[in-house]
Protein backbone atom coordinates (compact mmCIF):
# COMPACT_ATOMS: atom_id res chain seq x y z
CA UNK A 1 -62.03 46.00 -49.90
CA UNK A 2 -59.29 48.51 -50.29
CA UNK A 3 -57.94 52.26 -48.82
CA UNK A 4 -57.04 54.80 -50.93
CA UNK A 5 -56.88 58.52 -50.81
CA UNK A 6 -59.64 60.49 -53.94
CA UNK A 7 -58.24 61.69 -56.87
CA UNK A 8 -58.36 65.12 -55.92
CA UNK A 9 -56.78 65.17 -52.60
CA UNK A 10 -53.68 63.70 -54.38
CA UNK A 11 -54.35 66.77 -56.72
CA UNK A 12 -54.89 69.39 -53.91
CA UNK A 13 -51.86 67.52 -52.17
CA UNK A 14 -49.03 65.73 -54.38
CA UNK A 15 -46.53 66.26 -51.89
CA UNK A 16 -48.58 63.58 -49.66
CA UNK A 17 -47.02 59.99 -48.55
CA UNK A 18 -49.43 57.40 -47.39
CA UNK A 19 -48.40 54.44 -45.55
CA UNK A 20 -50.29 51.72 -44.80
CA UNK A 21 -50.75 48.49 -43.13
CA UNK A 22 -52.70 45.36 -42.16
CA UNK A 23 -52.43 43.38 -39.46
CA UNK A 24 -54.53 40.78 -38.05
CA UNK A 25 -54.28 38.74 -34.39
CA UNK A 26 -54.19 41.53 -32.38
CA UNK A 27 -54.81 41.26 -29.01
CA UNK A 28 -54.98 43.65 -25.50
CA UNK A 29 -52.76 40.90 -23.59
CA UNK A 30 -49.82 42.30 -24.32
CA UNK A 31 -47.29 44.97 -22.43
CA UNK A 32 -45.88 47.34 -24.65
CA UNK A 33 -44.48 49.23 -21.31
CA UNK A 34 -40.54 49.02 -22.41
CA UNK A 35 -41.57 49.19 -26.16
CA UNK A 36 -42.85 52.55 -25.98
CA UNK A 37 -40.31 53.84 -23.46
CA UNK A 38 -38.02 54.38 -26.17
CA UNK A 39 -40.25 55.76 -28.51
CA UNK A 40 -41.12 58.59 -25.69
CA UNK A 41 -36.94 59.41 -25.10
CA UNK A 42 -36.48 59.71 -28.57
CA UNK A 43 -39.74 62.32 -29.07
CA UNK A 44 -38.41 63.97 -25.96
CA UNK A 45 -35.29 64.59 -27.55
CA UNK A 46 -36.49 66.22 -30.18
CA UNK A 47 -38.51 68.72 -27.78
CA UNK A 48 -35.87 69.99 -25.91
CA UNK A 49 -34.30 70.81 -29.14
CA UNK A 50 -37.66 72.48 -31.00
CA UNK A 51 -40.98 72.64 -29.75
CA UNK A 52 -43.19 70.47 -31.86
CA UNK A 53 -44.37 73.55 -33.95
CA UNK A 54 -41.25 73.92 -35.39
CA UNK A 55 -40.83 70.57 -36.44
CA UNK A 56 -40.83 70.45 -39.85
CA UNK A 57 -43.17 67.76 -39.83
CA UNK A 58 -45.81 69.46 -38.03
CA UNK A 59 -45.43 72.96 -39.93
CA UNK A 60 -46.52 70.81 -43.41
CA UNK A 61 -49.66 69.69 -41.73
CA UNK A 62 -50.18 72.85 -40.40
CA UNK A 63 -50.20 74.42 -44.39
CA UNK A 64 -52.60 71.75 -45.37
CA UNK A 65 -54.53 72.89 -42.38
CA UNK A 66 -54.63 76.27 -43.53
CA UNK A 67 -55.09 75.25 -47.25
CA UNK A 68 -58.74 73.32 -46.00
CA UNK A 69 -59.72 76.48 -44.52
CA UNK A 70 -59.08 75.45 -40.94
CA UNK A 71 -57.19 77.47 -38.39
CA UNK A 72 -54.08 74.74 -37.31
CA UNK A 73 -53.85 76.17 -33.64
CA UNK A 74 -57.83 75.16 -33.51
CA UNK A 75 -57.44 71.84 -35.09
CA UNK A 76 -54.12 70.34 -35.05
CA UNK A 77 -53.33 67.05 -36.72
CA UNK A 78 -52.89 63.96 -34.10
CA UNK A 79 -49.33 63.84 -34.14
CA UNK A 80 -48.67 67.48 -32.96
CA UNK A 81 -51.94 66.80 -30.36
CA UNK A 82 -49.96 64.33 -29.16
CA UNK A 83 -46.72 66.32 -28.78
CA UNK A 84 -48.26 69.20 -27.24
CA UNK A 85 -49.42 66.80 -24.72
CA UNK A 86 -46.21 64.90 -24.01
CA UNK A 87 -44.39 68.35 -23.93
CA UNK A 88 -46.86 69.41 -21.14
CA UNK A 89 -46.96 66.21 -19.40
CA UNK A 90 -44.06 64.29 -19.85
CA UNK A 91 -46.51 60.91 -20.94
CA UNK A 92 -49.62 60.00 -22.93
CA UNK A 93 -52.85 58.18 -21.52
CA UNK A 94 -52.60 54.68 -21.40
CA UNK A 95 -55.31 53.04 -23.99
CA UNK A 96 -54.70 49.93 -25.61
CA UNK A 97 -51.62 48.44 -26.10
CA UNK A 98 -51.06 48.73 -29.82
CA UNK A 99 -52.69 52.07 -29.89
CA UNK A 100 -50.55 53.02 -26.90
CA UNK A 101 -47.49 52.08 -29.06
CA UNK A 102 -48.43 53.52 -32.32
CA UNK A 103 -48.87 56.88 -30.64
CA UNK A 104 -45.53 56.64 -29.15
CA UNK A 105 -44.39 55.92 -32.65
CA UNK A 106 -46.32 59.00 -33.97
CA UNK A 107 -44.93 61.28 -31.41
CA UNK A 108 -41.26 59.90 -32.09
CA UNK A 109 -41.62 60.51 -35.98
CA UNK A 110 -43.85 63.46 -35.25
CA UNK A 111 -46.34 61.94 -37.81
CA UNK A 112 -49.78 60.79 -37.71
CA UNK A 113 -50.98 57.78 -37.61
CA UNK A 114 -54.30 56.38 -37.73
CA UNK A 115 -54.97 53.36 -36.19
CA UNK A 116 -58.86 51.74 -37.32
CA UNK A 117 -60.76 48.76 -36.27
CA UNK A 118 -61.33 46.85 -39.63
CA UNK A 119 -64.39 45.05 -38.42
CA UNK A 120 -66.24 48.17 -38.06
CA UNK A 121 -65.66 49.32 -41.54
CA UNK A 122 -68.16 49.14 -44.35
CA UNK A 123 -66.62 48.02 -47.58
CA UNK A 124 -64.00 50.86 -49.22
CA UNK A 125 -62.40 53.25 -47.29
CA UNK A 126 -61.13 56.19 -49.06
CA UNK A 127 -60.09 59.69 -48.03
CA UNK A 128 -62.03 62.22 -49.71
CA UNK A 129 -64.14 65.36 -49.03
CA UNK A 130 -67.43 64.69 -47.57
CA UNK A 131 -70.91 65.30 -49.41
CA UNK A 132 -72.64 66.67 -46.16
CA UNK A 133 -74.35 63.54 -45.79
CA UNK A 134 -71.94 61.41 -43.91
CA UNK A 135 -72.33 60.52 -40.15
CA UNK A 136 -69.52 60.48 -37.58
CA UNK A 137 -69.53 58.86 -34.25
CA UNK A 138 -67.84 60.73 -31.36
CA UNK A 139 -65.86 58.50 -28.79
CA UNK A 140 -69.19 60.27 -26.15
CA UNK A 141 -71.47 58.57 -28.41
CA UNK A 142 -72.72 61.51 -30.47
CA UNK A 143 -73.47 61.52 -34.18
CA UNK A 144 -72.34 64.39 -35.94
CA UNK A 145 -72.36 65.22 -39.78
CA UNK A 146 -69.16 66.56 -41.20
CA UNK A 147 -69.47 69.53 -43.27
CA UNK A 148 -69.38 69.57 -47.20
CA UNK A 149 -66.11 69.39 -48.63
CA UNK A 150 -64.33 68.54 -45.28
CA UNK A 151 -61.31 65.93 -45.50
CA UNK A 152 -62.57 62.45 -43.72
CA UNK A 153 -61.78 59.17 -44.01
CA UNK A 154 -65.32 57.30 -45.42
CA UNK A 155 -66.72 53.65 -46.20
CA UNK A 156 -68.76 52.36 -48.44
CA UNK A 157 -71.74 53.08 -45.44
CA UNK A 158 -71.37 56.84 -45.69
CA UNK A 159 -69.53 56.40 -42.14
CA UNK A 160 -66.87 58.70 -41.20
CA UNK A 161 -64.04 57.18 -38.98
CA UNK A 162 -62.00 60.01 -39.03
CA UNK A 163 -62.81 63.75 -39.79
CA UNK A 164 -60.54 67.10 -40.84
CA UNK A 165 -58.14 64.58 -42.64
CA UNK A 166 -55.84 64.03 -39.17
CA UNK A 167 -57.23 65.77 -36.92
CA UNK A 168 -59.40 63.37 -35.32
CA UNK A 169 -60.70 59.45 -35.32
CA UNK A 170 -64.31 58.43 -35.03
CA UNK A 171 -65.41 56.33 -31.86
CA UNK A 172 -67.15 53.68 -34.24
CA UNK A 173 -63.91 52.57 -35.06
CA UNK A 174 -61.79 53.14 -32.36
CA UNK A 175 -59.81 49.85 -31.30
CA UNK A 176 -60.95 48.00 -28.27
CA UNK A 177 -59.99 44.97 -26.21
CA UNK A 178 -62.16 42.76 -28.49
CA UNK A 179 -60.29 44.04 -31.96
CA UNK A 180 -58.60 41.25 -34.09
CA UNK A 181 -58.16 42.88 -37.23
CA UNK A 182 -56.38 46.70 -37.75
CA UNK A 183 -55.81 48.99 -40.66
CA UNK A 184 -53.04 51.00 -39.67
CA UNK A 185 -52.41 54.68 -41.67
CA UNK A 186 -49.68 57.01 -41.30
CA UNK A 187 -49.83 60.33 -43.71
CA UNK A 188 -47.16 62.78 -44.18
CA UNK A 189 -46.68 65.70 -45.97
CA UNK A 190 -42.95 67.50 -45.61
CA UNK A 191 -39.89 67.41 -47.64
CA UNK A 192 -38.20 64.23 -46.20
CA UNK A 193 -41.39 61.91 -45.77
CA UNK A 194 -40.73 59.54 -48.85
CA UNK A 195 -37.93 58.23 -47.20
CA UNK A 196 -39.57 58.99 -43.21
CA UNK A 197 -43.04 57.39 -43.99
CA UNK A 198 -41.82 53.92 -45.09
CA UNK A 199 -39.33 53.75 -41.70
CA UNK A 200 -42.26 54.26 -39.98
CA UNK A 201 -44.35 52.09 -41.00
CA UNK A 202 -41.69 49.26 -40.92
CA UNK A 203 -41.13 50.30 -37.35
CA UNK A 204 -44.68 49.68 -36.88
CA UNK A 205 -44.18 45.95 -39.05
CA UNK A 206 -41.27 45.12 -36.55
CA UNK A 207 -43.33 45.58 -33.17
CA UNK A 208 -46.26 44.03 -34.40
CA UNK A 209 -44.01 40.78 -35.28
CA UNK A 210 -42.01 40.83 -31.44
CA UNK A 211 -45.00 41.47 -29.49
CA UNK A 212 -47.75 39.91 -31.33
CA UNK A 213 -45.67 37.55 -33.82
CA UNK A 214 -47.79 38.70 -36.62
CA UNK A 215 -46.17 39.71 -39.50
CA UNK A 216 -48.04 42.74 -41.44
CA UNK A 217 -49.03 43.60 -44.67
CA UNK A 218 -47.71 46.53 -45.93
CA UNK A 219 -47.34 49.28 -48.51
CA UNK A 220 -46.40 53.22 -49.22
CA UNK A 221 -48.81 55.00 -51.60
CA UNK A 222 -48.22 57.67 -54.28
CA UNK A 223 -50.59 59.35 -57.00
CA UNK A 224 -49.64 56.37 -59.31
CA UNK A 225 -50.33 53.64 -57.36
CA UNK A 226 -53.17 55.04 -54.79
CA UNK A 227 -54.59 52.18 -53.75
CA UNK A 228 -54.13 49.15 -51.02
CA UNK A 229 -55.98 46.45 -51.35
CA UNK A 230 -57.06 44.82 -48.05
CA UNK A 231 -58.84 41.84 -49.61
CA UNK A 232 -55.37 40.51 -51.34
CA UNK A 233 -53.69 40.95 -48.07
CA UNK A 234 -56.74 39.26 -46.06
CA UNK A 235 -56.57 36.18 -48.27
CA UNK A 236 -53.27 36.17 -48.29
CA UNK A 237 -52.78 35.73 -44.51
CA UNK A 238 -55.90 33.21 -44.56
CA UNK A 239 -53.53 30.91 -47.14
CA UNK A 240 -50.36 31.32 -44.49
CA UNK A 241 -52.39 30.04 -41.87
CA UNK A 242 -53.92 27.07 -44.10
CA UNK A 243 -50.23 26.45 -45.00
């Protein structure tokens, strides 16, 4: 089992940093109250300096946007959803707590990050354009079919857990009180994300280890090494706990 992105979106997109990890023990026991708190000053710092449309961060998803053929202010990626949100209402909705905390994470690095249910993905997950044929679960329980040559993320099933790239996750997925296991994707696109991306995601890596005491699996992705494989980094946290 592994996550990459297609060939061609890393041709339509070079500029593109994936990073990824893979956690397992989570739990909905937990209170990330004071964890996130900081996270939300820091995001509503950089507000009252610059809207979140003028972060640079959300003006490079908001090209790629364009690029697909989508308008940006219709269909915004989840990080500057987010934002907009916070700006207006000075919090997020409460959820779950490690979704709760990667959002304030995603909000404070005004990036996107995806956060999946592994045990509700079939086989390979990669992010590609969709045939037509794929079906997508809304969080109300509909089944929709993504449109040819629209960005999703999609399994080996033909499932989509996520459709127009960032825009938005699929309810199938979605983490609940009875998830264990988590992929966890972050994707950025503007000048400074090499070096953003991977202190994200090992922002993510240290709050998974102090609340949950699990310690992640973890990896930034490029056109020349696309791919991370979640079967190395299962068995390799089944031999830890054998050990």
């Amino acid at each position: 089992m592994f996550f990459r992105h297609s060939n061609e979106m890393w041709s339509e997109f070079p500029e593109l940093v994936p990073g990824v990890l893979f956690a397992e023990g989570i739990t909905s026991a937990v209170d990330v109250g004071d964890r996130i708190a900081g996270y939300h000053a820091t995001a509503a710092d950089r507000l009252a300096q610059h809207p979140e449309s003028e972060m640079a961060e959300i003006q490079a998803w908001r090209r790629a946007f364009s690029k697909m053929g989508l308008k940006p202010t219709q269909y915004r990626c989840a990080s500057e959803a987010l934002l907009r949100r916070f700006r207006q209402e000075g919090s997020l909705p409460r959820l779950h707590p490690l979704v709760d905390l990667c959002n304030a994470i995603s909000i404070a690095f005004a990036i996107p990050v995806a956060v999946l249910d592994l045990s509700k993905i079939a086989g390979d997950l990669e992010v590609r354009h969709a045939s037509g044929s794929e079906s997508y679960l809304t969080f109300s329980g509909e089944v929709e079919h993504p449109e040819a040559r629209e960005v999703i993320f999609a399994d080996a099933a033909g499932q989509a857990h996520a459709r127009r790239w960032t825009n938005r996750q699929s309810g199938l997925s979605a983490v609940r009180d009875d998830t264990h296991s988590v992929l966890i994707v972050a994707e950025a696109l503007h000048g400074s994300a090499v070096s953003d991306v991977p202190k994200l995601i090992d922002a993510i890596a240290a709050e998974l280890a102090a609340i949950w005491s699990i310690e992640a699996r973890q990896g930034v992705l490029s056109s020349s090494s696309p791919r991370f494989d979640l079967s190395s980094a299962m068995n390799l946290q089944l031999q830890q706990k054998q050990d």
